[in-house]
Protein backbone atom coordinates (compact mmCIF):
# COMPACT_ATOMS: atom_id res chain seq x y z
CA UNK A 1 72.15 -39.83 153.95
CA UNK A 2 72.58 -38.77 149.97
CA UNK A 3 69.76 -37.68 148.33
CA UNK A 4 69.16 -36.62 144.44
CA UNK A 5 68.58 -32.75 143.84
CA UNK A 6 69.09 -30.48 140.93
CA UNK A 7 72.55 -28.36 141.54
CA UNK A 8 70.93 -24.50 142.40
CA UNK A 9 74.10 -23.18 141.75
CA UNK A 10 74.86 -25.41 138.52
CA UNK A 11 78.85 -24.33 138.60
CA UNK A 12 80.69 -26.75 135.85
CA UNK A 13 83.72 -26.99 137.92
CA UNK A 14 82.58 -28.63 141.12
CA UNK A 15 80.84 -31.48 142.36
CA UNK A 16 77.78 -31.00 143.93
CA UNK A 17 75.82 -33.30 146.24
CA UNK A 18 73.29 -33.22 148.95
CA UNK A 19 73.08 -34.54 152.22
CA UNK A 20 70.05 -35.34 154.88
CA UNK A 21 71.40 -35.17 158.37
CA UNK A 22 69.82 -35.97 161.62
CA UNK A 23 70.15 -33.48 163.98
CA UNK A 24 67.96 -34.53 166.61
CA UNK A 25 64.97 -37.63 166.76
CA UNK A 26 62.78 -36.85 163.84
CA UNK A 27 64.49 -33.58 162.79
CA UNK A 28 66.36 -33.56 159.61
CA UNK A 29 67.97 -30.95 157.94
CA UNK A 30 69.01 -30.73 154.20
CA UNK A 31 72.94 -29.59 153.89
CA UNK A 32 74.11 -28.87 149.90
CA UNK A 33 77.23 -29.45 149.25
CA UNK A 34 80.45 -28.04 146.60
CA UNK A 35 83.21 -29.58 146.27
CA UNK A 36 85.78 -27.62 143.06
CA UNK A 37 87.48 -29.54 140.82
CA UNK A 38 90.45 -27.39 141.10
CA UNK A 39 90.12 -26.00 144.53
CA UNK A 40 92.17 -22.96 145.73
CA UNK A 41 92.16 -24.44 149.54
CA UNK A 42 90.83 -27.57 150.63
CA UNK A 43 89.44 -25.25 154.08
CA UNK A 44 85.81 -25.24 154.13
CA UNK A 45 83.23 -23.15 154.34
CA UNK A 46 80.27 -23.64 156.42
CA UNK A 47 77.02 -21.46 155.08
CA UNK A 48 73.91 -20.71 157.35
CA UNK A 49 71.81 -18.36 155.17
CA UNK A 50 68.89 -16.24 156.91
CA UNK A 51 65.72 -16.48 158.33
CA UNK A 52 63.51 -18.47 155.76
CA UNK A 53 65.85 -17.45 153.11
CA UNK A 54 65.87 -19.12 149.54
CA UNK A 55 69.50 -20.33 148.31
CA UNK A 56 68.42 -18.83 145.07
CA UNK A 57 69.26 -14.92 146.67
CA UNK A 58 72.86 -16.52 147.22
CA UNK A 59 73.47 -17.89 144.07
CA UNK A 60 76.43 -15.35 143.19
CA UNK A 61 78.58 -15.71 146.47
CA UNK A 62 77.90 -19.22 146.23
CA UNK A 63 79.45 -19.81 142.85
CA UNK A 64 82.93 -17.72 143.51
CA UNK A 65 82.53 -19.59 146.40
CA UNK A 66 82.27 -23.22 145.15
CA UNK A 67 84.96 -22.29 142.38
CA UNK A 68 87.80 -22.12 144.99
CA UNK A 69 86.61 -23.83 148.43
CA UNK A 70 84.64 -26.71 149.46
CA UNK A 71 81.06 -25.26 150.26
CA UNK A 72 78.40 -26.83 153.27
CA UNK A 73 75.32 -24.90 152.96
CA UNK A 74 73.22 -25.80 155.97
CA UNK A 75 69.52 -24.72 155.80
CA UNK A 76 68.13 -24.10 158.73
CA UNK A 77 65.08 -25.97 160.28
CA UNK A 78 62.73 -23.13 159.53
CA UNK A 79 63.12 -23.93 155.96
CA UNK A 80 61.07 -25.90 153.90
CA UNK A 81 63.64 -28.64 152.82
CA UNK A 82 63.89 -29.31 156.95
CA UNK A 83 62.04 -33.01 157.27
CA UNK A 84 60.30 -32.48 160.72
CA UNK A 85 58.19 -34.83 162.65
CA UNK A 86 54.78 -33.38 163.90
CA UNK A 87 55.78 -33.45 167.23
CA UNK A 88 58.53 -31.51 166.53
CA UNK A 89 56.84 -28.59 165.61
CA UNK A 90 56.39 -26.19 169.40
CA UNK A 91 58.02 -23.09 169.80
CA UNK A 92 60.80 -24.46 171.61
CA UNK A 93 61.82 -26.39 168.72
CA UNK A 94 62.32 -23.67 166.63
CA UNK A 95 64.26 -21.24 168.77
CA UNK A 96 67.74 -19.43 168.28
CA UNK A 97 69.35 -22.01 170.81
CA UNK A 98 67.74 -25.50 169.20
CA UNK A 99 69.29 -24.06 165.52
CA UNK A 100 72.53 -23.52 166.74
CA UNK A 101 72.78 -27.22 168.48
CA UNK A 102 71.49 -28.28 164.90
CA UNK A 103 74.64 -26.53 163.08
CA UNK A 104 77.14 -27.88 165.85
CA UNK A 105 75.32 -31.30 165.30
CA UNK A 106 76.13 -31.05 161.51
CA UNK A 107 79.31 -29.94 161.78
CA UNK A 108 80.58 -32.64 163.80
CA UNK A 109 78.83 -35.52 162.20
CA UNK A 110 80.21 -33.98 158.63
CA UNK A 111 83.62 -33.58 160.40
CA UNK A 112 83.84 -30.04 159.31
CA UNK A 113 84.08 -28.45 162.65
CA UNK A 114 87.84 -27.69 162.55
CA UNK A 115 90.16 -24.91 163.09
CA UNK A 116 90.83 -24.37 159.53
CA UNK A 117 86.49 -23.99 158.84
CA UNK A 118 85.49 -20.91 158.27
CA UNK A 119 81.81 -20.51 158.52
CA UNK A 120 79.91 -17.48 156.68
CA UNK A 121 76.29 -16.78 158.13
CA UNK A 122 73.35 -13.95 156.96
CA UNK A 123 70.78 -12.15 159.47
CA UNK A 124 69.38 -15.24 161.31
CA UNK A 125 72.09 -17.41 160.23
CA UNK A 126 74.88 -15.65 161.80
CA UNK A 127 73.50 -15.08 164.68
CA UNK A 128 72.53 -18.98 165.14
CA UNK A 129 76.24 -19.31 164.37
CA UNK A 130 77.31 -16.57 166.96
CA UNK A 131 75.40 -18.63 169.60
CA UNK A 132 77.25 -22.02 168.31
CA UNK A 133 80.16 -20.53 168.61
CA UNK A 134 79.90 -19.28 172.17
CA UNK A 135 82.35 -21.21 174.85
CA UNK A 136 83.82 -23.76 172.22
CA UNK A 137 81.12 -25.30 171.40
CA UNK A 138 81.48 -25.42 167.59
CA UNK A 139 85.16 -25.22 166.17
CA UNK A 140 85.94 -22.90 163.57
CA UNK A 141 89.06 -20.78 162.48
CA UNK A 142 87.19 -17.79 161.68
CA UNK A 143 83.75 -16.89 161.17
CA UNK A 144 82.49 -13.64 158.46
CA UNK A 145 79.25 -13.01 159.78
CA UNK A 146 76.77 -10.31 157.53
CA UNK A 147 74.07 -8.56 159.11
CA UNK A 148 73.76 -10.63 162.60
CA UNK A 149 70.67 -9.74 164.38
CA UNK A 150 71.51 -9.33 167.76
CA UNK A 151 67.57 -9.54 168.98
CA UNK A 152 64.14 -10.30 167.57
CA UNK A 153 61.26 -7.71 168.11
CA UNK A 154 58.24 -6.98 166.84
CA UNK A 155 55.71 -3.87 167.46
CA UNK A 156 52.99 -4.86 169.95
CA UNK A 157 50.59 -3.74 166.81
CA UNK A 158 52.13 -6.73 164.55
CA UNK A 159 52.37 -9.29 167.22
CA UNK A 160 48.84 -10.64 166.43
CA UNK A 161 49.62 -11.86 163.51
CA UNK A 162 51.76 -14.87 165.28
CA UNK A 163 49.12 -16.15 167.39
CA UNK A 164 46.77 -16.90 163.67
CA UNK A 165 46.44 -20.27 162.69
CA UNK A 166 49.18 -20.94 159.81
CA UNK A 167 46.59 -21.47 157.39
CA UNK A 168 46.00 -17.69 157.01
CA UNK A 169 49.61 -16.96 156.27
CA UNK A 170 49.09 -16.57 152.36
CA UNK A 171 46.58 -14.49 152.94
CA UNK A 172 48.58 -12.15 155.86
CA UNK A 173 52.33 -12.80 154.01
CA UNK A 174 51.11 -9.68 151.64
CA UNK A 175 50.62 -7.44 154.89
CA UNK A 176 53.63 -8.02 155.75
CA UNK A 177 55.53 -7.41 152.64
CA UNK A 178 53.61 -4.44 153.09
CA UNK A 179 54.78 -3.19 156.17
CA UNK A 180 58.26 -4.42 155.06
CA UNK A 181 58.22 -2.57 151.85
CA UNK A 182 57.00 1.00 153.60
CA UNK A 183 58.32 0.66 157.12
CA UNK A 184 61.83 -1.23 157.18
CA UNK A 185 63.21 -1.35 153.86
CA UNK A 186 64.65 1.29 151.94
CA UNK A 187 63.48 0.44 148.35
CA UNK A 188 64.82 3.03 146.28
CA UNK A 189 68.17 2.14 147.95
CA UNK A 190 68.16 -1.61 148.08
CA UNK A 191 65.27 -2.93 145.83
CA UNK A 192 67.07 -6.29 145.37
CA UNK A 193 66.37 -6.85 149.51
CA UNK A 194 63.33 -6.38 149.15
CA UNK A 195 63.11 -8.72 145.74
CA UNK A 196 65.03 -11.07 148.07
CA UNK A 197 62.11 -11.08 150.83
CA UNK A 198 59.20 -11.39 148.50
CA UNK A 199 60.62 -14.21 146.79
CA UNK A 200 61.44 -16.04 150.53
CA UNK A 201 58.02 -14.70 152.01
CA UNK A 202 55.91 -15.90 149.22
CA UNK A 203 57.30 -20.02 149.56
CA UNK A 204 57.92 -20.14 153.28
CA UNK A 205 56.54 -22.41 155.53
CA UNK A 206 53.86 -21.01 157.24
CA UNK A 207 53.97 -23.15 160.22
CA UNK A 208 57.01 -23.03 160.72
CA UNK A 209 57.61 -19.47 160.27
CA UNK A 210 55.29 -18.56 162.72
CA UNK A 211 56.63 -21.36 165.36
CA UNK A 212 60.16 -19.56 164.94
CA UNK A 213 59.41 -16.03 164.85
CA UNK A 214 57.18 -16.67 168.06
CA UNK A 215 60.05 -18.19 169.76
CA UNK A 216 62.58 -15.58 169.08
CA UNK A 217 60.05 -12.39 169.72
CA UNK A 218 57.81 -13.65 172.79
CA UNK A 219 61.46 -15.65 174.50
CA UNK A 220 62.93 -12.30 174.36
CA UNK A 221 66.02 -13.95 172.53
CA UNK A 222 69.13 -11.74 172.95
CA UNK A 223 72.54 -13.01 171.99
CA UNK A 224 74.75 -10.83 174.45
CA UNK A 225 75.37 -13.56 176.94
CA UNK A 226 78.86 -15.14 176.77
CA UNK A 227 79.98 -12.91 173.55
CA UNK A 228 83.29 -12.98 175.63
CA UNK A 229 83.72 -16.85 175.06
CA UNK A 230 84.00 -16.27 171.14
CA UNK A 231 87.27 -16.27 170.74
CA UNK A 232 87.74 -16.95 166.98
CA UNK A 233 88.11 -14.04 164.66
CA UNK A 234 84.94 -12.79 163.64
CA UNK A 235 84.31 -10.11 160.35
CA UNK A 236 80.90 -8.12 161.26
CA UNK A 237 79.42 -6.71 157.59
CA UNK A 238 76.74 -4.74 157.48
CA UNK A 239 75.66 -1.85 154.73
CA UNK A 240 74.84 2.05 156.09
CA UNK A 241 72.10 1.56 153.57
CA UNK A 242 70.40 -1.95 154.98
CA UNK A 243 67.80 -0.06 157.91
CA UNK A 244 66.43 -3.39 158.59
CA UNK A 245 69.77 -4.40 160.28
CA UNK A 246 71.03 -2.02 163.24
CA UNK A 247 74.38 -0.22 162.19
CA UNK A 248 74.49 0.38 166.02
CA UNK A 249 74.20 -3.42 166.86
CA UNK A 250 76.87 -4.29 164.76
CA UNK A 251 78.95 -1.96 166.83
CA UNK A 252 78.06 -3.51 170.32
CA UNK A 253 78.62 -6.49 168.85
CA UNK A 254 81.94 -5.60 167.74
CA UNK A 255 83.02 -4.17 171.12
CA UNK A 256 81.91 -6.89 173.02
CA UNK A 257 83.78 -9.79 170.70
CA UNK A 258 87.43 -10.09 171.92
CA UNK A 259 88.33 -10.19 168.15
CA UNK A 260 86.04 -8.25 165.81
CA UNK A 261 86.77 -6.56 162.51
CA UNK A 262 83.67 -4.49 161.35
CA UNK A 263 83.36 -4.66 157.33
CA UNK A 264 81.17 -1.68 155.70
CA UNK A 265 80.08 -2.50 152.72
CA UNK A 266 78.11 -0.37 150.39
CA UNK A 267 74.74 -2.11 150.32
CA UNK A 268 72.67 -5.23 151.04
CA UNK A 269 73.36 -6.28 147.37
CA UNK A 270 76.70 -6.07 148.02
CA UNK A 271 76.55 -8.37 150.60
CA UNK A 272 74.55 -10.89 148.32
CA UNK A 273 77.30 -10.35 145.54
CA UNK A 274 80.40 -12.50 144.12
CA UNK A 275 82.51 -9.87 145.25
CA UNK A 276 81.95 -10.55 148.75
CA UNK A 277 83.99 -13.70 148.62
CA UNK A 278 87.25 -11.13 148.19
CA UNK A 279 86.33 -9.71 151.79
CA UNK A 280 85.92 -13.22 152.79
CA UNK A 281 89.43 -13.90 151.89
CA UNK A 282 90.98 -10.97 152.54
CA UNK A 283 89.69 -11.40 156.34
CA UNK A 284 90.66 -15.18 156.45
CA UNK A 285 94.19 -14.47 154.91
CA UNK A 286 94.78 -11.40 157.61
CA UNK A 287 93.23 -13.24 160.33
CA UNK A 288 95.99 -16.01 159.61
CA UNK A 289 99.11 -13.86 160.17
């Protein structure tokens, strides 16, 4: 189902458009769309930013992006643009497992599950495409994957905070930009990330942030289990400088992935950046020899 939205990206030489899918009874998720005018490759690209992030922090990959290939940004069910039936909204409905089934759902139904798709994921993203990936279950030709998480914890001093009712989260969101600002991110380094999570933090969902982020911490999510089955090349980016993604993660991840090619890049701006795309296509283009 089209719907009417303002273009975020607003690039003059492709055709935008926006999509509601149904990806399971009373779940819909909102997919944008690029197509170029001119395109370099008529190959897709499938787009799963992160956890609760705003397409806004993408906006420069996006438009080298949309300039050469058509673009499927798929926002997870987290988000706000998600259309969600109350009943819908349990743990279980928001967990690394359910998102995954929702991108393989949208892939097939937008007939851009193909062996010529390469799909591009962030933090949460990539690892919900990691898991759709996993014994065939969503076709791609090769998947460039920045930051995957490869678990979900939280100190057993923070965990309160997902058990208060949702209507405190405006209140509690500044804690934890807080704690994220002193404890995990490093913001003399990479003061855009943390620009990037205060703009998210401050327009997320509350509900629905807390419903995911209790699934993934208290179901002791771990995406290890049938790595072997991924047998697609897959580009691994992360920055040295990002400390709120584990360098050392990206490595087990890497040896346990029959065909992994780790990408260090030189920060978490970096990875946000138009130049990106050129690692994007350099890995697609070697991948194809």
């Amino acid at each position: 189902m089209k719907d009417s939205i303002a273009d975020p990206v607003a690039f003059p030489d492709s055709v935008f458009s926006m999509l509601s899918v149904c990806v399971q009874s009373g779940v819909h998720l909102r997919v944008m769309t690029w197509r170029p005018k001119k395109p370099v490759s008529e190959a897709p690209i499938v787009f799963v930013a992160g956890w609760v992030s705003a397409v806004s922090g993408w906006m420069p990959l996006l438009k080298v992006m949309a300039s050469r290939r058509p673009v499927y940004y798929i926002e997870t069910r987290e988000k706000q643009s998600a259309l969600i039936e109350k009943r819908k909204l349990k743990p279980d409905d928001f967990s690394i497992k359910r998102m995954a089934e929702d991108l393989i759902s949208v892939c097939h139904q937008l007939e851009i599950a193909t062996p010529t798709t390469t799909v591009v994921g962030s933090s949460l993203g990539a690892t919900a495409l990691l898991e759709a990936l996993k014994v065939g279950h969503l076709t791609a030709g090769t998947a460039f994957l920045i930051a995957p998480n490869s678990d979900f914890k939280a100190p057993w001093y923070l965990q309160w905070i997902l058990f208060l009712p949702a209507f405190l989260y405006h209140g509690i969101k500044y804690f934890v930009l807080w704690y994220l600002r002193t404890f995990l991110v490093d913001v003399k380094k990479e003061p855009e990330q943390m620009m990037r999570y205060n703009d998210t933090l401050r327009v997320a969902h509350p509900q629905r942030f807390k419903l995911s982020a209790r699934s993934a911490i208290y179901d002791h999510y771990e995406v290890w289990p049938n790595l072997s089955s991924v047998t697609i090349p897959v580009a691994l980016a992360y920055a040295p400088t990002d400390t709120f993604h584990s360098s050392d993660n990206i490595r087990l991840l890497a040896d346990r992935l029959p065909k992994a090619t780790v990408i260090a890049c030189p920060s978490n701006k970096y990875m946000h950046s138009a130049e990106v795309m050129q690692d994007i296509e350099a890995f697609v283009f070697k991948s194809a020899l």
